[in-house]
PDB file of N, CA and C in Angstrom:
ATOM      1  N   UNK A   1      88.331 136.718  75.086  1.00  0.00           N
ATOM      2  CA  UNK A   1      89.373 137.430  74.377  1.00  0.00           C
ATOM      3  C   UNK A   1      89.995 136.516  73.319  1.00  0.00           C
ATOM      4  N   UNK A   2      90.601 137.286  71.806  1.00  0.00           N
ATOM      5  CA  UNK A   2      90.826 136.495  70.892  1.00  0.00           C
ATOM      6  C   UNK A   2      92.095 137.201  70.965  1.00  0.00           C
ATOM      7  N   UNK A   3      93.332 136.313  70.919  1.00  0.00           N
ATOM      8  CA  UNK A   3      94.742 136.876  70.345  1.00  0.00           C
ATOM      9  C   UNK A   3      94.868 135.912  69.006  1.00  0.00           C
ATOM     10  N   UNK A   4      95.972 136.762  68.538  1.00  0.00           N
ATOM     11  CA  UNK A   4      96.367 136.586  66.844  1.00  0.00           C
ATOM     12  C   UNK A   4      97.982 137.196  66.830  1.00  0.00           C
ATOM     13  N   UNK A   5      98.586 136.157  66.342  1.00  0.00           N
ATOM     14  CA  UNK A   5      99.848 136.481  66.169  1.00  0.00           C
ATOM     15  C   UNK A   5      99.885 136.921  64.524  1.00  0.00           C
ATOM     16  N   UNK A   6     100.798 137.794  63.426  1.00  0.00           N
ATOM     17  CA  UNK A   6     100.897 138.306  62.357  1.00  0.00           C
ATOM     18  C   UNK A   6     101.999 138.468  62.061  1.00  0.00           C
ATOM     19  N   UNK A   7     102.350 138.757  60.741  1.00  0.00           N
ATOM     20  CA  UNK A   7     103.589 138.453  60.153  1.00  0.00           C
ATOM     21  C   UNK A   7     103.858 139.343  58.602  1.00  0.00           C
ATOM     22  N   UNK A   8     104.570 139.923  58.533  1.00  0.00           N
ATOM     23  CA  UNK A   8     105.134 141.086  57.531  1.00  0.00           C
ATOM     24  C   UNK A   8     106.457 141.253  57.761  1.00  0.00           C
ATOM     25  N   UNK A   9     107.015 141.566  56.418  1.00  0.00           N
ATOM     26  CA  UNK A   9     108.332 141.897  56.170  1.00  0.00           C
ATOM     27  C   UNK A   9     108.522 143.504  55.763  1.00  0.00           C
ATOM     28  N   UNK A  10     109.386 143.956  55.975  1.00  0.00           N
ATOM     29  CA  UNK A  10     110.389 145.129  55.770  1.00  0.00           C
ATOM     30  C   UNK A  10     111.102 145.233  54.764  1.00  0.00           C
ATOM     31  N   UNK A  11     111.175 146.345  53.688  1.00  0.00           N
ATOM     32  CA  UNK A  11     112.028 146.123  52.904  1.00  0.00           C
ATOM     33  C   UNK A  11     113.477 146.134  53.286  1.00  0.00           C
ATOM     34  N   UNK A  12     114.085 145.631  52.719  1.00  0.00           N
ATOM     35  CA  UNK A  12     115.556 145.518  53.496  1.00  0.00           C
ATOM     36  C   UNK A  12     116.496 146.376  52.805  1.00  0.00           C
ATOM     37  N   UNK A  13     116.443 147.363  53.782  1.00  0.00           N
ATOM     38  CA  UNK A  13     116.833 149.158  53.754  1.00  0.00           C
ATOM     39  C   UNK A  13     116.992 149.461  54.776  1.00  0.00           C
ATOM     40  N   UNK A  14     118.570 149.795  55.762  1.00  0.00           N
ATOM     41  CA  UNK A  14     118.491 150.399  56.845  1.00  0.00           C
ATOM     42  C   UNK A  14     117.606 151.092  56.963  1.00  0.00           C
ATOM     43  N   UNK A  15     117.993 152.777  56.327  1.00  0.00           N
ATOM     44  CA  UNK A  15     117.705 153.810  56.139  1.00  0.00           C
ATOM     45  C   UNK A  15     115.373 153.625  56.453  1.00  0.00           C
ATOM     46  N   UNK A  16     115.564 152.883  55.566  1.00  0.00           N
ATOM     47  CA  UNK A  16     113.534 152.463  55.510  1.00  0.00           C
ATOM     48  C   UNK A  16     113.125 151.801  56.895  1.00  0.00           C
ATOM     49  N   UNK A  17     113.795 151.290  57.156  1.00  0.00           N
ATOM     50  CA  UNK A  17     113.618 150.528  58.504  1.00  0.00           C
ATOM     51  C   UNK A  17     113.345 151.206  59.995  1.00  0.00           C
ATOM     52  N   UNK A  18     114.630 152.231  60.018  1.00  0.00           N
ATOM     53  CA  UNK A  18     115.068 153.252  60.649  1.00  0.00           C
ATOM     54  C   UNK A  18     113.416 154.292  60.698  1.00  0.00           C
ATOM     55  N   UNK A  19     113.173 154.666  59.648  1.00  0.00           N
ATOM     56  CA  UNK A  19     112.381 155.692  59.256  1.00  0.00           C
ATOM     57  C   UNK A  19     110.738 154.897  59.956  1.00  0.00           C
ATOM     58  N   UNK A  20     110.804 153.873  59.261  1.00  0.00           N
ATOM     59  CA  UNK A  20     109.454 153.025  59.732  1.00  0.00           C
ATOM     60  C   UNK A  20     108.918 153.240  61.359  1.00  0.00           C
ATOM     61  N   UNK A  21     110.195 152.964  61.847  1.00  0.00           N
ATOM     62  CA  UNK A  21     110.312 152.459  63.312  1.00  0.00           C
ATOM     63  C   UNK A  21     109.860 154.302  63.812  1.00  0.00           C
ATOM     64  N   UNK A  22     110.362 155.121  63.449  1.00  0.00           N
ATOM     65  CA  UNK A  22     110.575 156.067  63.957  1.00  0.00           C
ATOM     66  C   UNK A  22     108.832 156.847  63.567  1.00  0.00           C
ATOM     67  N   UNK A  23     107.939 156.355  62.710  1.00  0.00           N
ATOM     68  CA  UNK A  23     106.665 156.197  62.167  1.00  0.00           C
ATOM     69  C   UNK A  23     105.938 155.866  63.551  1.00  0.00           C
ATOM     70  N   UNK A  24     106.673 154.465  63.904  1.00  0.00           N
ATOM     71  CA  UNK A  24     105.396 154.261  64.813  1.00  0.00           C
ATOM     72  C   UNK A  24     106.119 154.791  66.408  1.00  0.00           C
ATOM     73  N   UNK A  25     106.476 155.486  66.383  1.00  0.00           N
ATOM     74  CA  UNK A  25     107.004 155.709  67.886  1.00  0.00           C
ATOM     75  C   UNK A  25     105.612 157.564  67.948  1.00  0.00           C
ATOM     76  N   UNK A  26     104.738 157.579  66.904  1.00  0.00           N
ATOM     77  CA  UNK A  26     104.783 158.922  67.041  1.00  0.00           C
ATOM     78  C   UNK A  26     102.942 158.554  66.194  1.00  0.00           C
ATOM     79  N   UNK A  27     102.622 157.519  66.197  1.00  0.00           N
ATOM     80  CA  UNK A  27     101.160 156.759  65.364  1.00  0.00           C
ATOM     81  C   UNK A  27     100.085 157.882  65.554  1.00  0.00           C
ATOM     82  N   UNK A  28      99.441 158.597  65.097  1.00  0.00           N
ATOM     83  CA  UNK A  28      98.554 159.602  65.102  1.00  0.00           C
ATOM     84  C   UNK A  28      97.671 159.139  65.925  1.00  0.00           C
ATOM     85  N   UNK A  29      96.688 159.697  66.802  1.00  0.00           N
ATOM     86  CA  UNK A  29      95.886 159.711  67.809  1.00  0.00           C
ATOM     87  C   UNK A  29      94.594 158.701  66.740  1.00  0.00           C
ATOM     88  N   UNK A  30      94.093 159.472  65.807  1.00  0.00           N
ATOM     89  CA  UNK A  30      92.907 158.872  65.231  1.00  0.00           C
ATOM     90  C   UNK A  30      93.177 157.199  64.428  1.00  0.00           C
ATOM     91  N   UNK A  31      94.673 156.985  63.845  1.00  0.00           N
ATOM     92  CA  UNK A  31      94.717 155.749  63.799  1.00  0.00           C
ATOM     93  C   UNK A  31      94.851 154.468  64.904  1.00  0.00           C
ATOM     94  N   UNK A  32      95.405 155.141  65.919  1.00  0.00           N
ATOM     95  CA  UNK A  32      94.843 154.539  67.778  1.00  0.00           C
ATOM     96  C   UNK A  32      93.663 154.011  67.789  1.00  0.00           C
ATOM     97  N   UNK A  33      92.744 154.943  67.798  1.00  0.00           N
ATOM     98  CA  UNK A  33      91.185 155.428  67.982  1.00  0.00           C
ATOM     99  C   UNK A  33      90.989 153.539  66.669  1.00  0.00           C
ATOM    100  N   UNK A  34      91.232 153.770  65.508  1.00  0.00           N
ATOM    101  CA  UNK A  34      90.516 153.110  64.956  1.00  0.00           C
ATOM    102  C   UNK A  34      90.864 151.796  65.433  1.00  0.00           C
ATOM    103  N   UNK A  35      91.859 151.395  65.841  1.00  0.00           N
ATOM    104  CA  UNK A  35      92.503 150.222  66.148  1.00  0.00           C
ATOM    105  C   UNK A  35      91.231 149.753  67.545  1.00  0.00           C
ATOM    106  N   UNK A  36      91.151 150.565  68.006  1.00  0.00           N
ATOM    107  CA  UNK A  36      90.642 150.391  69.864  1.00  0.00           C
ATOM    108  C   UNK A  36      89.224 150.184  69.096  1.00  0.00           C
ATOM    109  N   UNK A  37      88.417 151.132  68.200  1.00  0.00           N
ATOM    110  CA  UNK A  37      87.183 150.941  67.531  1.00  0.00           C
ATOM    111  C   UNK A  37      86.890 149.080  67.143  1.00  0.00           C
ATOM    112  N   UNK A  38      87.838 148.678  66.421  1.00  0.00           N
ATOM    113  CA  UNK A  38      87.216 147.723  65.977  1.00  0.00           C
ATOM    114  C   UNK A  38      87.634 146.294  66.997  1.00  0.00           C
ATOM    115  N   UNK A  39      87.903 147.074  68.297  1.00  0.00           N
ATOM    116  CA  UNK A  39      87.788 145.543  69.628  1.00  0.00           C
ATOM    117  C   UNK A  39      89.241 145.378  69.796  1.00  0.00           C
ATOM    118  N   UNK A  40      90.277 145.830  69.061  1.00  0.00           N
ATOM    119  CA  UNK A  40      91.444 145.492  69.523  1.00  0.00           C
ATOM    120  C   UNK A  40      91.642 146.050  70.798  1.00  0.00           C
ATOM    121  N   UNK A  41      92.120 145.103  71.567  1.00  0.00           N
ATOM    122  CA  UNK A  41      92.242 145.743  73.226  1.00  0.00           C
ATOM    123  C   UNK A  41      94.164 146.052  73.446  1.00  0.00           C
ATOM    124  N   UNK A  42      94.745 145.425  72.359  1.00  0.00           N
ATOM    125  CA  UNK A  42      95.849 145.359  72.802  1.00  0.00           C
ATOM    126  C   UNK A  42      96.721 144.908  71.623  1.00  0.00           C
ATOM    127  N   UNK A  43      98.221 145.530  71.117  1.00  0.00           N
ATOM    128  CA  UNK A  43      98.441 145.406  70.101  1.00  0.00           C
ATOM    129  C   UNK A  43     100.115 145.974  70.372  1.00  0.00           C
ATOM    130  N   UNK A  44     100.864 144.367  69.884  1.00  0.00           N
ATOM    131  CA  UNK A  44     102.461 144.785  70.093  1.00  0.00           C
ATOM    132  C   UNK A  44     103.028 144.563  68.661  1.00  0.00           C
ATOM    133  N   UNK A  45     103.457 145.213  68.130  1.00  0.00           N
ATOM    134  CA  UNK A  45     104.961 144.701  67.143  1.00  0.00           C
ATOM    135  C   UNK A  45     106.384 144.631  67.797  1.00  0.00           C
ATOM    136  N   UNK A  46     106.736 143.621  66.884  1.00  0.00           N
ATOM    137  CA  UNK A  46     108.438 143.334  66.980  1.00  0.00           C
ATOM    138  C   UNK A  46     109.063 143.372  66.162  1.00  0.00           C
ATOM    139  N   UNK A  47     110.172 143.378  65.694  1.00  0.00           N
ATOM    140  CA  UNK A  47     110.546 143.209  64.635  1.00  0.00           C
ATOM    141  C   UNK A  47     112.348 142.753  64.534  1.00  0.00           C
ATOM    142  N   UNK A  48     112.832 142.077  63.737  1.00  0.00           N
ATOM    143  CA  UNK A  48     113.846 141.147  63.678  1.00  0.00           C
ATOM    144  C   UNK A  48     114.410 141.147  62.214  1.00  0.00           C
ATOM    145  N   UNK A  49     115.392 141.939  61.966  1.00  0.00           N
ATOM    146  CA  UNK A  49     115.690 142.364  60.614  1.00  0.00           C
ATOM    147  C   UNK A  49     114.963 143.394  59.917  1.00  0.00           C
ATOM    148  N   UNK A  50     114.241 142.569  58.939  1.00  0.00           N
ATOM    149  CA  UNK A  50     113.538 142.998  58.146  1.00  0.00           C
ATOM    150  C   UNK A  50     111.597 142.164  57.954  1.00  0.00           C
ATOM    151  N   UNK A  51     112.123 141.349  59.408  1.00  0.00           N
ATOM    152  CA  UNK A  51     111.167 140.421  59.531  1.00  0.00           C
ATOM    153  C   UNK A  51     109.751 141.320  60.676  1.00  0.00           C
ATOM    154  N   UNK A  52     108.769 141.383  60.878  1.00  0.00           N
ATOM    155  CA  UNK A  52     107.652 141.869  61.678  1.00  0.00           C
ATOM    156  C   UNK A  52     106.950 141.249  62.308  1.00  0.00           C
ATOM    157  N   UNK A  53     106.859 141.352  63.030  1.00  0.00           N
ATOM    158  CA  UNK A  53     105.450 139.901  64.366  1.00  0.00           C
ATOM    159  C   UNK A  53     105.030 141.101  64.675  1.00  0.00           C
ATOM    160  N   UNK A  54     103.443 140.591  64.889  1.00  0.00           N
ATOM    161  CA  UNK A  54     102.184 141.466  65.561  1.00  0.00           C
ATOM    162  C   UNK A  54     101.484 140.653  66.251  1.00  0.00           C
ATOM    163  N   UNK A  55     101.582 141.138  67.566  1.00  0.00           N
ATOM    164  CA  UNK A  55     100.845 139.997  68.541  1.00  0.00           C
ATOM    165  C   UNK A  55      99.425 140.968  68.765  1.00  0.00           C
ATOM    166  N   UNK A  56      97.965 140.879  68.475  1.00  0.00           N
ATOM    167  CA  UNK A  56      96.803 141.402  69.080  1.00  0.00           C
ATOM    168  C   UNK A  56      95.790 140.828  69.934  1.00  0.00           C
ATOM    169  N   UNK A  57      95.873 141.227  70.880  1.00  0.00           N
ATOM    170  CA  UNK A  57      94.482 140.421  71.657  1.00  0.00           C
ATOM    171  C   UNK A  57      93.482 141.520  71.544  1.00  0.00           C
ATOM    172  N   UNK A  58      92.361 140.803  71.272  1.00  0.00           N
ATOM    173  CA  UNK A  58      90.889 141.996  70.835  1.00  0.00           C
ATOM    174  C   UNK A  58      89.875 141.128  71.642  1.00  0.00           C
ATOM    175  N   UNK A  59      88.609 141.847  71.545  1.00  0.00           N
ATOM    176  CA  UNK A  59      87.407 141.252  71.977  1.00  0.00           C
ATOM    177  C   UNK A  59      87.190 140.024  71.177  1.00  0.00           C
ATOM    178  N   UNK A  60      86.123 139.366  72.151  1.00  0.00           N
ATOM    179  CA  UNK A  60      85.196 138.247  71.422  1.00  0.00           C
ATOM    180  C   UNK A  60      84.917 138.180  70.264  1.00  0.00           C
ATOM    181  N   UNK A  61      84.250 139.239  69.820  1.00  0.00           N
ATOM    182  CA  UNK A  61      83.590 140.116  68.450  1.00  0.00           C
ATOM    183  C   UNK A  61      84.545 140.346  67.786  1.00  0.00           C
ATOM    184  N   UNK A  62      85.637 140.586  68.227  1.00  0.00           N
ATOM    185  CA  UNK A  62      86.362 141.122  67.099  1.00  0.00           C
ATOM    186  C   UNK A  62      86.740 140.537  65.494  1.00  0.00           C
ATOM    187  N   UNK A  63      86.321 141.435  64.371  1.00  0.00           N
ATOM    188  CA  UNK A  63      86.426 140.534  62.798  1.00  0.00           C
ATOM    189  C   UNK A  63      87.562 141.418  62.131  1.00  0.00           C
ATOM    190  N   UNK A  64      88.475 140.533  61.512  1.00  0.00           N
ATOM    191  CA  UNK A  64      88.917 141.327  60.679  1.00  0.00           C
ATOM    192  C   UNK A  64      88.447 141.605  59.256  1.00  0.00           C
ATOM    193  N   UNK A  65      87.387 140.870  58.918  1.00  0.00           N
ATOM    194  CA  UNK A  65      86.325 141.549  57.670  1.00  0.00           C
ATOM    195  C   UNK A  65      85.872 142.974  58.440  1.00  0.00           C
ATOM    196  N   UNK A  66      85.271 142.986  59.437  1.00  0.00           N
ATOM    197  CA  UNK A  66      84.449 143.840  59.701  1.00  0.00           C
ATOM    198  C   UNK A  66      85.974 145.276  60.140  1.00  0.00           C
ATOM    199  N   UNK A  67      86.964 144.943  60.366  1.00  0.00           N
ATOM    200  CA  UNK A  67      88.342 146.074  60.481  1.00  0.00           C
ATOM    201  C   UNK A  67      88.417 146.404  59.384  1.00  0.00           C
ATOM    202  N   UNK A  68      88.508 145.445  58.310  1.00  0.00           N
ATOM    203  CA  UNK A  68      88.766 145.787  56.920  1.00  0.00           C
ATOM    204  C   UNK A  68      87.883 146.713  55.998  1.00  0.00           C
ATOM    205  N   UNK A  69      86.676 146.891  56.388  1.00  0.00           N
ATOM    206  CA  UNK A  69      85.625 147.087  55.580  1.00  0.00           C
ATOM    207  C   UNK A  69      85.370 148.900  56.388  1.00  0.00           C
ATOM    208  N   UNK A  70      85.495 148.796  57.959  1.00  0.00           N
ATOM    209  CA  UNK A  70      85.895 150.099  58.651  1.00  0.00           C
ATOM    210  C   UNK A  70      87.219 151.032  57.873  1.00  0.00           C
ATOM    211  N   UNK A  71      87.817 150.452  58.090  1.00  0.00           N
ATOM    212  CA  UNK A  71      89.427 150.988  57.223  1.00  0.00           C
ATOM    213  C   UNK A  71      89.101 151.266  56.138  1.00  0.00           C
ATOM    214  N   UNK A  72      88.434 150.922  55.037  1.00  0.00           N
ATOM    215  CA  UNK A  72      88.332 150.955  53.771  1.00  0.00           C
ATOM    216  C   UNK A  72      87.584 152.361  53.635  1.00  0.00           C
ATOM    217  N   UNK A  73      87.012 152.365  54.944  1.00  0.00           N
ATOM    218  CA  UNK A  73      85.990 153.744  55.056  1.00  0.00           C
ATOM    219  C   UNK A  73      86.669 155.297  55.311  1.00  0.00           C
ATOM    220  N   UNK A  74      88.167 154.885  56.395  1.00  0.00           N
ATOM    221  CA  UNK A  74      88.636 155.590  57.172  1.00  0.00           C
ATOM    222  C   UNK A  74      89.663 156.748  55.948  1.00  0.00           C
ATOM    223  N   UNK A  75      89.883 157.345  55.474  1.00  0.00           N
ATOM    224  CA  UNK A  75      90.525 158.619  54.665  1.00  0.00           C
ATOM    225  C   UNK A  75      91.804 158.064  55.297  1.00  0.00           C
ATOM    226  N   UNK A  76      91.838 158.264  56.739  1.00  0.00           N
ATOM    227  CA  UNK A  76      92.940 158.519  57.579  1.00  0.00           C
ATOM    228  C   UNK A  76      93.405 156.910  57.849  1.00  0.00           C
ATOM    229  N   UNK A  77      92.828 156.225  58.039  1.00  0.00           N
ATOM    230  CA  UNK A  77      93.616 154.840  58.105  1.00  0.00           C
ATOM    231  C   UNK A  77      94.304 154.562  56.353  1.00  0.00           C
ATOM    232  N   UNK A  78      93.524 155.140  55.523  1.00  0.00           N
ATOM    233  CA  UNK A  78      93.779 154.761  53.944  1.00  0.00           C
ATOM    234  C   UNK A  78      95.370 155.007  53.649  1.00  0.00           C
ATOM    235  N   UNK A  79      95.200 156.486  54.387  1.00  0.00           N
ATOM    236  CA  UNK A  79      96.692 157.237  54.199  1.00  0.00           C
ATOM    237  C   UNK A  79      97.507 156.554  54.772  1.00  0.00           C
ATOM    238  N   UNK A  80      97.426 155.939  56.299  1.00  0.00           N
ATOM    239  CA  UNK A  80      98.658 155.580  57.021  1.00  0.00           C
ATOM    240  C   UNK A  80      99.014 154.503  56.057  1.00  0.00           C
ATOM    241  N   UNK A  81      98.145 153.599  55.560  1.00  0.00           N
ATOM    242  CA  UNK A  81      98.309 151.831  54.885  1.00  0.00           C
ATOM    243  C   UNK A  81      99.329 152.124  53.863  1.00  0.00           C
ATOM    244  N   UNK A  82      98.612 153.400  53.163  1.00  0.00           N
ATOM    245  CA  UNK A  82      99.355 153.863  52.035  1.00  0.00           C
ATOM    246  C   UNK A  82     100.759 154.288  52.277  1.00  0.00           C
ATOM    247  N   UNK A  83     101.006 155.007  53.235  1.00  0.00           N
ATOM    248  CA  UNK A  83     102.478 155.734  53.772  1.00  0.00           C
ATOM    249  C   UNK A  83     103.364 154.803  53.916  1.00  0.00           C
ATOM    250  N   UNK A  84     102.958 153.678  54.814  1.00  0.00           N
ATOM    251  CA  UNK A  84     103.266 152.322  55.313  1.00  0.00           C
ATOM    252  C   UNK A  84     103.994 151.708  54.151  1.00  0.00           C
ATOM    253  N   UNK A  85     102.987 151.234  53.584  1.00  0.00           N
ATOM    254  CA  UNK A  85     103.508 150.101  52.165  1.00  0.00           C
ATOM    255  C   UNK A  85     104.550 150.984  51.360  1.00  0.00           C
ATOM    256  N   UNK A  86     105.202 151.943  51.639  1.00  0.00           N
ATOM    257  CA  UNK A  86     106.575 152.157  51.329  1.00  0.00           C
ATOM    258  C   UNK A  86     107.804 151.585  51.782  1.00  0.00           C
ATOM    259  N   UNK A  87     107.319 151.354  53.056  1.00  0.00           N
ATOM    260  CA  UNK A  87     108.457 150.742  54.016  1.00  0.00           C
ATOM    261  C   UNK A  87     107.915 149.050  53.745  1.00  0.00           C
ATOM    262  N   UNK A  88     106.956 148.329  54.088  1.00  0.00           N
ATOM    263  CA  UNK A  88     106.759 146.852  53.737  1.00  0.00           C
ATOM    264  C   UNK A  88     106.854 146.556  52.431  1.00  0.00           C
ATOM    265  N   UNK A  89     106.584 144.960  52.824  1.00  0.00           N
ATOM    266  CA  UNK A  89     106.594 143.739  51.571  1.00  0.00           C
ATOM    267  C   UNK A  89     106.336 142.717  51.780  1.00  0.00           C
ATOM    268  N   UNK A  90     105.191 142.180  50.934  1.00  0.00           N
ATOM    269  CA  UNK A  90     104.597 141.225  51.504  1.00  0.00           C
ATOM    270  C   UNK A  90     105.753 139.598  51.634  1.00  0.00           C
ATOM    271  N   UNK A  91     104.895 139.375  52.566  1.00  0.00           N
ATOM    272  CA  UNK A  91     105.572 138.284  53.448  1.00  0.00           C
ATOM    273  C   UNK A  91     105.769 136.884  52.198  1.00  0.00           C
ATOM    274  N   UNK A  92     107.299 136.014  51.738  1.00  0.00           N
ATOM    275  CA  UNK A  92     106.953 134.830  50.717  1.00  0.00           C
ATOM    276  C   UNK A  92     105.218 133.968  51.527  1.00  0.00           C
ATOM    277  N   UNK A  93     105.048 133.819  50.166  1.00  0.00           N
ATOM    278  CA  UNK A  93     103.462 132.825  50.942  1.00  0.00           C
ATOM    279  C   UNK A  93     102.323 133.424  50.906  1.00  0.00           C
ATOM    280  N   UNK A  94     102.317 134.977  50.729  1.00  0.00           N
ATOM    281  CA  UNK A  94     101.030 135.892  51.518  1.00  0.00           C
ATOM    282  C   UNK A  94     100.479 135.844  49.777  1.00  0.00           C
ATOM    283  N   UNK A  95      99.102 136.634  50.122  1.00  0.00           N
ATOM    284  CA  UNK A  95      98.446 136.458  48.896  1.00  0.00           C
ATOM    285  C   UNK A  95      98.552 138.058  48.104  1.00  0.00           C
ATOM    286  N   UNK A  96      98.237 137.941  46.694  1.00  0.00           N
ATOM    287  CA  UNK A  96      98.260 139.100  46.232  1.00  0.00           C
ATOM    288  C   UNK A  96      97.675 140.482  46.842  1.00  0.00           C
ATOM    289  N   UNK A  97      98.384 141.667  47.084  1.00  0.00           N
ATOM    290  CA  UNK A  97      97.762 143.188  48.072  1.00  0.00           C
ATOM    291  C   UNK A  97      97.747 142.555  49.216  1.00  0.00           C
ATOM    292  N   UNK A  98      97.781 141.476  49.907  1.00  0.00           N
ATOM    293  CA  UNK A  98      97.683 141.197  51.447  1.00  0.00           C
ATOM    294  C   UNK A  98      99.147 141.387  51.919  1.00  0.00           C
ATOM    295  N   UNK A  99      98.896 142.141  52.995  1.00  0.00           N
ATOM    296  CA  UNK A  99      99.770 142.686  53.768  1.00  0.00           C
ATOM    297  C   UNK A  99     100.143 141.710  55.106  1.00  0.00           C
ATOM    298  N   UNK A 100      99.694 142.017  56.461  1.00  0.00           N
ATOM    299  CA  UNK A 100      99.795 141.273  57.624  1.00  0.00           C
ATOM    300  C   UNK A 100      99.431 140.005  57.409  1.00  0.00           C
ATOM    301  N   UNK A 101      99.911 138.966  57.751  1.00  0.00           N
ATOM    302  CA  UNK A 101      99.332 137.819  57.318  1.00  0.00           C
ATOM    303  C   UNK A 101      99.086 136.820  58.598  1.00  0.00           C
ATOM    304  N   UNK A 102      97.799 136.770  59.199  1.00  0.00           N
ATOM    305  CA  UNK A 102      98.052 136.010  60.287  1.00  0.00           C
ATOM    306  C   UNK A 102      98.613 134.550  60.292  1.00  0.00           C
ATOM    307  N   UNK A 103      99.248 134.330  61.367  1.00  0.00           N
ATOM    308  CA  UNK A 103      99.830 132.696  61.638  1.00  0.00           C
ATOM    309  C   UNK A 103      99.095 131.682  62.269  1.00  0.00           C
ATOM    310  N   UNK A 104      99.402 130.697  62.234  1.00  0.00           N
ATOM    311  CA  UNK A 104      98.400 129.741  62.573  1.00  0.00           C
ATOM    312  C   UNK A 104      99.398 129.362  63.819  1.00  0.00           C
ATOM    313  N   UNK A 105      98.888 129.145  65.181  1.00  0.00           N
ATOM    314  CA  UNK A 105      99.743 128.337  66.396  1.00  0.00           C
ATOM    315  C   UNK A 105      99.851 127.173  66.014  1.00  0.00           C
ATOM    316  N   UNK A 106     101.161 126.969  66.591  1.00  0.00           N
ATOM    317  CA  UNK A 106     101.410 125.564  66.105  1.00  0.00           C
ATOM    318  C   UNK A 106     101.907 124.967  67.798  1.00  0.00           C
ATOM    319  N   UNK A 107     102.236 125.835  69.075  1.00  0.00           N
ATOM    320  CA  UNK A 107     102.192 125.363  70.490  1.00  0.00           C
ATOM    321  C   UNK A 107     101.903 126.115  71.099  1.00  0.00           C
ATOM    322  N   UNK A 108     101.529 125.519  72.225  1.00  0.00           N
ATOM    323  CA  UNK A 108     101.050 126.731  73.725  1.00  0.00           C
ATOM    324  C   UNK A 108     101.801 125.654  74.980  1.00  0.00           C
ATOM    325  N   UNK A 109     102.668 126.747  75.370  1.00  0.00           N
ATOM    326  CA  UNK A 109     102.637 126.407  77.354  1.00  0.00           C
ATOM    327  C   UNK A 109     102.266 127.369  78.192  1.00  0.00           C
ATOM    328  N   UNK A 110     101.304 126.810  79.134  1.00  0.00           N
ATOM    329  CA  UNK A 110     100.488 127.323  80.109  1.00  0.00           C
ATOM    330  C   UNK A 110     100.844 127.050  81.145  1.00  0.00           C
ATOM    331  N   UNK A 111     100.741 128.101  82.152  1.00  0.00           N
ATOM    332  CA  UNK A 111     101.517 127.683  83.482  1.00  0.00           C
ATOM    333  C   UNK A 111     100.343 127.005  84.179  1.00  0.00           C
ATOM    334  N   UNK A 112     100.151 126.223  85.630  1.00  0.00           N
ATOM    335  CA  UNK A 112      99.313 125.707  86.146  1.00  0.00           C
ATOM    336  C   UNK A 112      98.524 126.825  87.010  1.00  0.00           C
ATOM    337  N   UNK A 113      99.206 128.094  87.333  1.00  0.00           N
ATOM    338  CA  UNK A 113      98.547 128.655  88.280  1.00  0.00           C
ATOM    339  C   UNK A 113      98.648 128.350  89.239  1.00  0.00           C
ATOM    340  N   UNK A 114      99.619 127.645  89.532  1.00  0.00           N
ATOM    341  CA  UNK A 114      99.869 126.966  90.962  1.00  0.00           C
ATOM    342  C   UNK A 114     100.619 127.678  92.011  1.00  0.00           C
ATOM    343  N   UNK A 115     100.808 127.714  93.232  1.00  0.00           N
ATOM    344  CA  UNK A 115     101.834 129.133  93.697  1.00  0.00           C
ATOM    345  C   UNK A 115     102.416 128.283  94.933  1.00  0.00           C
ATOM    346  N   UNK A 116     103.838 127.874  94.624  1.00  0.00           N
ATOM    347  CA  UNK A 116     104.361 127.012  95.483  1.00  0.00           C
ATOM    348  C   UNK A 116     105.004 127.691  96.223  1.00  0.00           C
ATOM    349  N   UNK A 117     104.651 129.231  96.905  1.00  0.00           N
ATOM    350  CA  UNK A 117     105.089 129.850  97.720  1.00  0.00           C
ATOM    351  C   UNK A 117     104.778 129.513  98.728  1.00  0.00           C
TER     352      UNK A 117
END
């Protein structure tokens, strides 16, 4: 399993924010579908202001060339990206049209697994 932490901003607009949030409480069945299609097994947002974290753990396999190039295909993923980028903005740092921008880890703590029960 591969996790990936991500990073996007919000325009800073109650009102847009509000509306966003209320977007994904209700995510259409077939943009699900595409997410689960390309190996994502698992997929959280957070969000903190106007700030966004996306934590995904996906398969082995999983590419985001090969998500990108699916999506590019999808009518229906095209629309949501499109609907979306009303409410975002790309993150200072990110590159031109790039949206989510993954992060690089910079620590990990791991428990031992130990059970001192």
């Amino acid at each position: 399993m591969k996790r990936y932490a991500l990073a996007l901003d919000l325009q800073d607009d109650e009102q847009l924010i509000a509306e966003y949030e209320r977007l994904h409480r209700n995510v259409a069945p077939e943009i699900q579908q595409s997410i689960k299609d390309s190996g994502i097994t698992r997929m959280d947002i957070y969000r903190f202001a106007d700030r966004m974290f996306m934590m995904i753990e996906a398969d082995d396999d999983f590419s985001f060339v090969e998500k990108a190039a699916a999506d590019a295909k999808n009518p229906l993923v095209q629309a949501w990206e499109e609907l979306t980028w009303k409410y975002q903005k790309a993150i200072p740092g990110s590159k031109p049209e790039e949206k989510w921008v993954v992060m690089n880890k910079i620590f990990e703590l791991s428990s031992t697994g130990r059970n001192d029960g």
